[in-house]
C-alpha atoms as a PDB file:
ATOM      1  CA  UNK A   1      14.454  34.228   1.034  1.00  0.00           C
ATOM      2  CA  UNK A   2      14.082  33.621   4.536  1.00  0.00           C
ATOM      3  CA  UNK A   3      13.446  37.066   6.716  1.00  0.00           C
ATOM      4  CA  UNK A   4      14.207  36.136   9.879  1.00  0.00           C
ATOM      5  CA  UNK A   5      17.067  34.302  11.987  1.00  0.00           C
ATOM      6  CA  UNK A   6      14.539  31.099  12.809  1.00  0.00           C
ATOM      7  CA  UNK A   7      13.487  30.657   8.916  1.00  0.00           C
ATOM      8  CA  UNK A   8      17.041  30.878   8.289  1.00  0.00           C
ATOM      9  CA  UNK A   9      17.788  28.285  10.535  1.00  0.00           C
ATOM     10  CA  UNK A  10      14.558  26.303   9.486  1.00  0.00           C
ATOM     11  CA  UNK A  11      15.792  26.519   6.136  1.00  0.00           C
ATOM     12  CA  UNK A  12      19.155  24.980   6.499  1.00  0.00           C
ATOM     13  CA  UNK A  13      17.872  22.052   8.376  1.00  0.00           C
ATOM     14  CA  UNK A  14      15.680  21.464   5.227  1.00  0.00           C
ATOM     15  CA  UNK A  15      18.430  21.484   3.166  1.00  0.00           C
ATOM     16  CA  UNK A  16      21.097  19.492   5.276  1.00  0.00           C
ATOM     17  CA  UNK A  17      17.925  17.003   5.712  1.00  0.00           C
ATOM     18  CA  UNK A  18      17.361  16.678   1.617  1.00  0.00           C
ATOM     19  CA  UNK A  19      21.140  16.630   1.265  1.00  0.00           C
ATOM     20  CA  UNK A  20      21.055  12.916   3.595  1.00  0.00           C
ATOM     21  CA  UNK A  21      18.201  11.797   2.112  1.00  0.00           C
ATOM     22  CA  UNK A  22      19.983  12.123  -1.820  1.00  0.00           C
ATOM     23  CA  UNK A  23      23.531  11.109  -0.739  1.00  0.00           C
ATOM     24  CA  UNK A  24      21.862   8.032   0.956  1.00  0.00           C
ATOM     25  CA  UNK A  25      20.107   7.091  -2.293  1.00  0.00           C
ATOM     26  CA  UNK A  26      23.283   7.641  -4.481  1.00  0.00           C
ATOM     27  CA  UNK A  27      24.896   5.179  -2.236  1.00  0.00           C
ATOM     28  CA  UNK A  28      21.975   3.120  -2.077  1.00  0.00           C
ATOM     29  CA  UNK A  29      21.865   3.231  -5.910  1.00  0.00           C
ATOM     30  CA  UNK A  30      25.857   2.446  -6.156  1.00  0.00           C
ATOM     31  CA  UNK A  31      25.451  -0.766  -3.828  1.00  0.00           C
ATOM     32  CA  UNK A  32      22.905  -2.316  -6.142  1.00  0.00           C
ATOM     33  CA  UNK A  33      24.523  -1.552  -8.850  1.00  0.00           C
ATOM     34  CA  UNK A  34      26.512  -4.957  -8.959  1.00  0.00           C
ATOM     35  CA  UNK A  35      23.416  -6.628  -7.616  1.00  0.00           C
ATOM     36  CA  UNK A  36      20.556  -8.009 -10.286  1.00  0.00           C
ATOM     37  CA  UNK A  37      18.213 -10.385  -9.082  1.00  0.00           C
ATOM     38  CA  UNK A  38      16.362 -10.973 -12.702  1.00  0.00           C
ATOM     39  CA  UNK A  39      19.716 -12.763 -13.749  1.00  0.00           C
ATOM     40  CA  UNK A  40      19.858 -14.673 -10.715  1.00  0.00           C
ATOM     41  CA  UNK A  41      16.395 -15.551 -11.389  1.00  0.00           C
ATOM     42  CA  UNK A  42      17.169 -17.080 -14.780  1.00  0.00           C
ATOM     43  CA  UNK A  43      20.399 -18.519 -14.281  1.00  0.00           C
ATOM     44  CA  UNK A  44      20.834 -20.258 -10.899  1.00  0.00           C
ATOM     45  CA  UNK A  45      17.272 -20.949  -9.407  1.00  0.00           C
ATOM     46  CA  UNK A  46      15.785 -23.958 -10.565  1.00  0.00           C
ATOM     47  CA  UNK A  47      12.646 -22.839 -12.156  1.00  0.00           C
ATOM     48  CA  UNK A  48      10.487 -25.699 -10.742  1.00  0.00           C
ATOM     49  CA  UNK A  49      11.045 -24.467  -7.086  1.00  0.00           C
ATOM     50  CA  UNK A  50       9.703 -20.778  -7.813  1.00  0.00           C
ATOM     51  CA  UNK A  51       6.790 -22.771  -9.795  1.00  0.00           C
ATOM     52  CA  UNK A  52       5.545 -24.753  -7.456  1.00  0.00           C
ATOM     53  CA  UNK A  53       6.008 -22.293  -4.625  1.00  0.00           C
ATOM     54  CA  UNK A  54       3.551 -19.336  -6.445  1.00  0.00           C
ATOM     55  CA  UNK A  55       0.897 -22.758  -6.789  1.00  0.00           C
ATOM     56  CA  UNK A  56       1.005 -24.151  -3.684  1.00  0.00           C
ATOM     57  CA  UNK A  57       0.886 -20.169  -2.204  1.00  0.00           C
ATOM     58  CA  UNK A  58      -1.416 -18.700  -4.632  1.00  0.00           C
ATOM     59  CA  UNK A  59       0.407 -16.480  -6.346  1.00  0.00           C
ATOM     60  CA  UNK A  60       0.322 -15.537 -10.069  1.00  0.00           C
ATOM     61  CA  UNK A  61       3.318 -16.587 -11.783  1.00  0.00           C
ATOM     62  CA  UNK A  62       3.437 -13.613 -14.005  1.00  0.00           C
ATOM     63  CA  UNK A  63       4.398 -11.330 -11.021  1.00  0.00           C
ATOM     64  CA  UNK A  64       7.569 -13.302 -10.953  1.00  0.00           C
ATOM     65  CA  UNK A  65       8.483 -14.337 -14.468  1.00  0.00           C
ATOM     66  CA  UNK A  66       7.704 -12.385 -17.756  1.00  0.00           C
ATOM     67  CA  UNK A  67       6.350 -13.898 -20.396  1.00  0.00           C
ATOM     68  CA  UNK A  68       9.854 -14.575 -22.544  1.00  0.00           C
ATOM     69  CA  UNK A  69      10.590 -16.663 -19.063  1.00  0.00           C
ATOM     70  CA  UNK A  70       7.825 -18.204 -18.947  1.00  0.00           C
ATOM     71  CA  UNK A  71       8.082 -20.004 -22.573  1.00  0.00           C
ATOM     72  CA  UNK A  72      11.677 -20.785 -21.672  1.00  0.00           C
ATOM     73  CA  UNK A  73      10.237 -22.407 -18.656  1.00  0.00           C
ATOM     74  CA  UNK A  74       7.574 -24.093 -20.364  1.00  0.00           C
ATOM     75  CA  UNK A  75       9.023 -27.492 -19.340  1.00  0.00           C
ATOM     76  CA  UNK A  76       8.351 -26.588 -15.716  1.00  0.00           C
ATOM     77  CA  UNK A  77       5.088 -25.211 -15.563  1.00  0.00           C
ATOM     78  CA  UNK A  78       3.229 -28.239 -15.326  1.00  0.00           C
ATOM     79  CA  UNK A  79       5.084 -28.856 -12.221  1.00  0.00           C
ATOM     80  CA  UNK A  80       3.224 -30.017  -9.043  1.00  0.00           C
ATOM     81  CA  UNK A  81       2.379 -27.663  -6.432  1.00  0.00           C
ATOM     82  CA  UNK A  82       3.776 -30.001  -3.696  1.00  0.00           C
ATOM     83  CA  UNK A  83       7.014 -30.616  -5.566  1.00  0.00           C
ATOM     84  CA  UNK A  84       9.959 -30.623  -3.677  1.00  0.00           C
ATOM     85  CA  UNK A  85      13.944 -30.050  -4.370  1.00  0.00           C
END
């Protein structure tokens, strides 16, 4: 327990701080709730446009797509690197 006036005071600014900081991640956490960008992924970008861009910008595809996604995407991983939509 705090002993004097200041630590007191110190204290409850610590608190009231930590007390922000959670109620901004519960409503961080509540506004992404409805939001999920692996289904997006999957079902409405064309996989030969994420392909090619991770080739022609050097980036390993397995960051973006697991390896269940990347047999069902088989058919596009031969895609060019300079493909275009």
């Amino acid at each position: 327990m705090p002993k004097t006036e200041e630590q007191c005071l110190a204290a409850i600014e610590r608190e009231q701080k930590r007390v922000a900081a959670d109620e901004f991640k519960l409503e961080e956490k509540r506004e992404g709730k409805n939001l999920s960008l692996g289904t997006s992924k999957i079902n409405y970008m064309d996989p030969r446009i994420t392909i090619s861009w991770c080739k022609n910008n050097e980036v390993p595809i397995e960051k973006l797509f697991t390896k269940p996604l990347m047999g069902k995407f088989a058919w596009a991983m031969d895609n060019d690197p300079s493909w275009r939509f």
